[in-house]
Protein backbone atom coordinates (compact mmCIF):
# COMPACT_ATOMS: atom_id res chain seq x y z
CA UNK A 1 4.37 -7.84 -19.42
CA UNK A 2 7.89 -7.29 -20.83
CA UNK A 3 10.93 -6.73 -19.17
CA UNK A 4 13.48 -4.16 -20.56
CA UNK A 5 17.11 -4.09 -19.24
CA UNK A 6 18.04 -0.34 -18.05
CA UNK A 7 21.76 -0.04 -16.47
CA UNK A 8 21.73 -3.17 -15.62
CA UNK A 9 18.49 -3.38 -13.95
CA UNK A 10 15.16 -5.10 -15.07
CA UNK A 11 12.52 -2.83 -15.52
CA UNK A 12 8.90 -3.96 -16.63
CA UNK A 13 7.12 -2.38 -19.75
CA UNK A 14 3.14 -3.23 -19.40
CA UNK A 15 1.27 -2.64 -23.18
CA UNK A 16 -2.05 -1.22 -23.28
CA UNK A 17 -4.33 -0.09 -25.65
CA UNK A 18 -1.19 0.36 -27.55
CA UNK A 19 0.66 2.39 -25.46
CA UNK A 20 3.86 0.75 -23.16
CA UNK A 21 3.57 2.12 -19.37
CA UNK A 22 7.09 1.48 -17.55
CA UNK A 23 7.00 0.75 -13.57
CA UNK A 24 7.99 3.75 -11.50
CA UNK A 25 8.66 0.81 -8.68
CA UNK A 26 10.75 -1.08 -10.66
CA UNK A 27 13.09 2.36 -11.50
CA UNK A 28 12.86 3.63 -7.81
CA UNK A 29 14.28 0.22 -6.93
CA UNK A 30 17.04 -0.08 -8.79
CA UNK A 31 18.39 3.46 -7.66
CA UNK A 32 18.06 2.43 -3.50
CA UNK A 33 16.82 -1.51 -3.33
CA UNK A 34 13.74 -2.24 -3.72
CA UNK A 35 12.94 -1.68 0.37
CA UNK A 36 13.24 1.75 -0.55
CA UNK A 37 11.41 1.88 -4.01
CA UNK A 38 7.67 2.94 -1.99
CA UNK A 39 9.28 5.86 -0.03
CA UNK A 40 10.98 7.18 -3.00
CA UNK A 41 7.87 7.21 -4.89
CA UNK A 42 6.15 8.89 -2.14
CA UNK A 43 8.70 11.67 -1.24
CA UNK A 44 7.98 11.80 -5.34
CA UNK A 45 4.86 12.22 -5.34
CA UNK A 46 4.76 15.22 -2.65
CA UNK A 47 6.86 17.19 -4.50
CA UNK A 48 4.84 20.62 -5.48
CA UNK A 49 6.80 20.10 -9.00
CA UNK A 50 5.46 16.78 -9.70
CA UNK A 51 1.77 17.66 -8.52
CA UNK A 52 1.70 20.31 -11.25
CA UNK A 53 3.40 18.47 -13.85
CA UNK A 54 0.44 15.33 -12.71
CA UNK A 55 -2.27 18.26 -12.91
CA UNK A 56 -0.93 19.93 -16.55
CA UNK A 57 -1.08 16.08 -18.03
CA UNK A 58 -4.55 15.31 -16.53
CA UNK A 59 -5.52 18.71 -17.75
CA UNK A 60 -4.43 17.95 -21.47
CA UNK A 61 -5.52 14.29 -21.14
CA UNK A 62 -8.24 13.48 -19.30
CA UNK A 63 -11.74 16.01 -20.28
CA UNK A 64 -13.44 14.80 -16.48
CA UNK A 65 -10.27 15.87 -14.85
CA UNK A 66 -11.79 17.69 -11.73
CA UNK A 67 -9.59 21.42 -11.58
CA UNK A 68 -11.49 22.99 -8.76
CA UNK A 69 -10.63 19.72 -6.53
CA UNK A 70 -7.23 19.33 -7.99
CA UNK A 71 -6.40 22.93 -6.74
CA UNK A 72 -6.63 22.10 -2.83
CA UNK A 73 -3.84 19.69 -3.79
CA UNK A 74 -1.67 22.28 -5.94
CA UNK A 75 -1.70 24.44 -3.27
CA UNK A 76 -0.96 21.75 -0.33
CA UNK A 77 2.00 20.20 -2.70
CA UNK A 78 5.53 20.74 -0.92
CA UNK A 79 3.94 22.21 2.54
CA UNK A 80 5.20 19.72 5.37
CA UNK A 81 2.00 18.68 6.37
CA UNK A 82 0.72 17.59 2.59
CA UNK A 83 0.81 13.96 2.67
C-alpha cells in the first residue's frame, strides 16, 4: 500500500490487478477526523444519488450484477427508513 499526500492529508492508494483503489475512509477523515470518517461514509452511501451511480457502474462492470435485487434498493435509496 502507498500513501499519497492530498491537501495535506495522507491518503492510501492500494494496487491491484493493475488498477490503484484510493480509501474512501482515509478521504472522509481528513474532511471531519477520522471519528467521523464511518458516518460520513454511511450518510454516503444512503444517498438515492450514489445508489444509482453504484448500480450504473455494477451494471457496466460486473455481467452477474443482480438488477431485479438491486431495484428494491434503488427504490428504498433516500427514503428515511433505508438504512
Amino acid at each position: 500500500m502507498a500513501k499519497i499526500k492530498v491537501q495535506g492529508s495522507d491518503i492510501t492508494v492500494l494496487a491491484l490487478a493493475d488498477r490503484d483503489y484510493i480509501s474512501l475512509t482515509d478521504m472522509a477523515g481528513a474532511k471531519d477526523g477520522d471519528s467521523r470518517a464511518a458516518d460520513i461514509i454511511k450518510n454516503w452511501m444512503r444517498n438515492r444519488y450514489t445508489i444509482e451511480f453504484l448500480g450504473t457502474w455494477e451494471m457496466i462492470h460486473n455481467p452477474g450484477f443482480k438488477v431485479v435485487e438491486f431495484d428494491h434498493f434503488r427504490k428504498q435509496a433516500g427514503l428515511p427508513s433505508f438504512v
